[in-house]
C-alpha atoms as a PDB file:
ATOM      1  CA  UNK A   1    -203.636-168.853 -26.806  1.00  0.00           C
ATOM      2  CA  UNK A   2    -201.281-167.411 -29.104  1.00  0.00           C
ATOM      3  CA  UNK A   3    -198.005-168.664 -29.832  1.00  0.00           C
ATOM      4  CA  UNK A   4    -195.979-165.606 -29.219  1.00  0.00           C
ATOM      5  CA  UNK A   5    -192.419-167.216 -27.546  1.00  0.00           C
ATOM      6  CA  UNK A   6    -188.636-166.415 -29.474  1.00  0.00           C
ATOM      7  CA  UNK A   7    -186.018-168.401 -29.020  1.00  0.00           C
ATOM      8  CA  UNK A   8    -182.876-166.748 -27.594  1.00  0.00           C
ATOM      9  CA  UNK A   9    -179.065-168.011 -27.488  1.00  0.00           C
ATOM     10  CA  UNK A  10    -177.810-167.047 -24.060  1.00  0.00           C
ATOM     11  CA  UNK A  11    -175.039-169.046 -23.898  1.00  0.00           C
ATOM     12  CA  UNK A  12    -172.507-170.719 -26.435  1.00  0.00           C
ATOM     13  CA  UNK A  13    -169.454-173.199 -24.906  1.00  0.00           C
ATOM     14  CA  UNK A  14    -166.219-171.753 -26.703  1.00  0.00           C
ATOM     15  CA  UNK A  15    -164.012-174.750 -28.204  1.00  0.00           C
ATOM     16  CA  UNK A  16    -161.539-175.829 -26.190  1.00  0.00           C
ATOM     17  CA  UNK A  17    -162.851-174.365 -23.291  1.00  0.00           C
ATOM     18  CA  UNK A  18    -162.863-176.090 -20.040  1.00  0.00           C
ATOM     19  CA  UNK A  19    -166.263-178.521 -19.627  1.00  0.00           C
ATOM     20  CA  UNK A  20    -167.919-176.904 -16.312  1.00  0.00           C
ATOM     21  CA  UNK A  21    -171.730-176.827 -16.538  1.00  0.00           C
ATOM     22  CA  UNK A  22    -172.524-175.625 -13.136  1.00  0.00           C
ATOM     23  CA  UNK A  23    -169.719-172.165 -13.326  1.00  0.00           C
ATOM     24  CA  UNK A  24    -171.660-171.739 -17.281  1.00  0.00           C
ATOM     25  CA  UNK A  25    -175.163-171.788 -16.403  1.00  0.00           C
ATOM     26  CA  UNK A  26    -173.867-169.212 -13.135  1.00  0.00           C
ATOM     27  CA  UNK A  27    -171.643-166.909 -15.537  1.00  0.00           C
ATOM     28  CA  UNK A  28    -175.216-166.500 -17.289  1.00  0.00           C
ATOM     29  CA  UNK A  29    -175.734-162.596 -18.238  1.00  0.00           C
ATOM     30  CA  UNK A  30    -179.343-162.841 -19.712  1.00  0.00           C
ATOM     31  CA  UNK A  31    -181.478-161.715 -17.076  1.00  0.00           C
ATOM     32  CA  UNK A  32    -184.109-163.870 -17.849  1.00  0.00           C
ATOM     33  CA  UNK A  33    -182.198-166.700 -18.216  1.00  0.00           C
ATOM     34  CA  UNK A  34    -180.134-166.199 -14.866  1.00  0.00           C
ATOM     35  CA  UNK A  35    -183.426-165.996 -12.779  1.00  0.00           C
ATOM     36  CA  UNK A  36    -184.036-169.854 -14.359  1.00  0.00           C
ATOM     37  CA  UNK A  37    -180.846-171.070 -13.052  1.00  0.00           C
ATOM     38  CA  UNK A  38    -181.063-171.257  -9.179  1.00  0.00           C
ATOM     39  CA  UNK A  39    -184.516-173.489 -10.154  1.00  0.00           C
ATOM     40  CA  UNK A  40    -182.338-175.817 -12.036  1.00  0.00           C
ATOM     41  CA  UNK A  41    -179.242-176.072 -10.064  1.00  0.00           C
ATOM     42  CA  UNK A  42    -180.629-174.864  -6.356  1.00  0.00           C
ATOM     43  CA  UNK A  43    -184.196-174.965  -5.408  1.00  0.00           C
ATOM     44  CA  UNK A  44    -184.911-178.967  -6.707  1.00  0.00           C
ATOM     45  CA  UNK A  45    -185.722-181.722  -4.680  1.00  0.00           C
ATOM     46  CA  UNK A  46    -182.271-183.614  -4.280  1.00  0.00           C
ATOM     47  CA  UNK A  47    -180.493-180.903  -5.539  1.00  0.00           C
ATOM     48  CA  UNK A  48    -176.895-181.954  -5.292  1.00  0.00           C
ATOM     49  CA  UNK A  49    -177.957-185.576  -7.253  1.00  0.00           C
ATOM     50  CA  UNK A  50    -179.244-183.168 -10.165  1.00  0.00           C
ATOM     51  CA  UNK A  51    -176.013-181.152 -10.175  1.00  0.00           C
ATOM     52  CA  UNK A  52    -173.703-184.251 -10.099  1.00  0.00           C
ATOM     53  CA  UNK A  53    -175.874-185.935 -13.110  1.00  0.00           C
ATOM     54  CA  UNK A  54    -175.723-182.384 -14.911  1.00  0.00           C
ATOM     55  CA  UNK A  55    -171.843-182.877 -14.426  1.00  0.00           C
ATOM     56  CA  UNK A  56    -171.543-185.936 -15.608  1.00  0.00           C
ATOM     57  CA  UNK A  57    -173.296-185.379 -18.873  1.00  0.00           C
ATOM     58  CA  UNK A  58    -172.025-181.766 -19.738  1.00  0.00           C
ATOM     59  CA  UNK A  59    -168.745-181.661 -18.578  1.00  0.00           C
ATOM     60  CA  UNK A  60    -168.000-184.760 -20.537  1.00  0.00           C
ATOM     61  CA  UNK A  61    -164.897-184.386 -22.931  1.00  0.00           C
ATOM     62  CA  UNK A  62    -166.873-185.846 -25.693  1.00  0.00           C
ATOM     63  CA  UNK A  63    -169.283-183.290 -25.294  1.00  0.00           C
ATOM     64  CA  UNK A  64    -168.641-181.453 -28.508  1.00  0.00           C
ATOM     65  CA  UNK A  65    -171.199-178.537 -28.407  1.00  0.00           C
ATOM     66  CA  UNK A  66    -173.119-176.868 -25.934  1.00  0.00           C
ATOM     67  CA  UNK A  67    -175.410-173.602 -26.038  1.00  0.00           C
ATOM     68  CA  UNK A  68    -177.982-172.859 -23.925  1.00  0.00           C
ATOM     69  CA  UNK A  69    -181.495-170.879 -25.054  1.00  0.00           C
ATOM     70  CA  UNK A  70    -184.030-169.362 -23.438  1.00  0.00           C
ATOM     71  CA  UNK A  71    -187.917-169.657 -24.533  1.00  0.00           C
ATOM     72  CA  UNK A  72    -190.990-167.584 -23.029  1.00  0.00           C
ATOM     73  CA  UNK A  73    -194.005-166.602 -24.123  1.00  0.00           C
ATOM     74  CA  UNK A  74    -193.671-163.431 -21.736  1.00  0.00           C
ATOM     75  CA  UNK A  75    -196.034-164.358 -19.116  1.00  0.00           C
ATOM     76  CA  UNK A  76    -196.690-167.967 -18.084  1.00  0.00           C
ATOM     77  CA  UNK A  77    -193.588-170.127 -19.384  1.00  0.00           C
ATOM     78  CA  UNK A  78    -189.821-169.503 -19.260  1.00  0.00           C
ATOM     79  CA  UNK A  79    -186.985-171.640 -18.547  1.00  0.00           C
ATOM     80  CA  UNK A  80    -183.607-172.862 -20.451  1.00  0.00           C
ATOM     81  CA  UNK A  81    -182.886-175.170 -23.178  1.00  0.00           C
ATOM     82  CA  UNK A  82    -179.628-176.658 -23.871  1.00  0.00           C
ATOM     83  CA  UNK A  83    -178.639-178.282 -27.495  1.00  0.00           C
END
């Protein structure tokens, strides 16, 4: 199988902004990448732990940068990547 996946930025945290992972992954535009959110914040096994634990690492203050990709290979794999 080819290798035929991009990487896209779909998200970039301005500085200074207010730290609130779960209201940045939702304000998501990309289509793509907001049809990968509800798996990652919503339809998981203990849900609410995951969101809590995603809270706890990216809303930290000394959380300096955050931007979120997306990667496919337009048929079998998609999902989001954060930096």
């Amino acid at each position: 199988m080819l290798w035929r996946g991009v990487w896209k930025q779909v998200y970039d945290r301005p500085a200074g902004s207010r730290h609130d992972i779960m209201a940045e992954l939702r304000s998501i535009t990309n289509l793509d990448a907001s049809l990968s959110v509800p798996m990652i914040l919503d339809v998981i096994e203990y849900a609410g732990a995951a969101r809590r634990r995603l809270s706890k690492i990216y809303d930290d203050s000394n959380l300096v940068d955050l931007q979120v990709y997306i990667l496919g290979d337009d048929e079998v794999m998609s999902g989001c990547l954060s930096t």
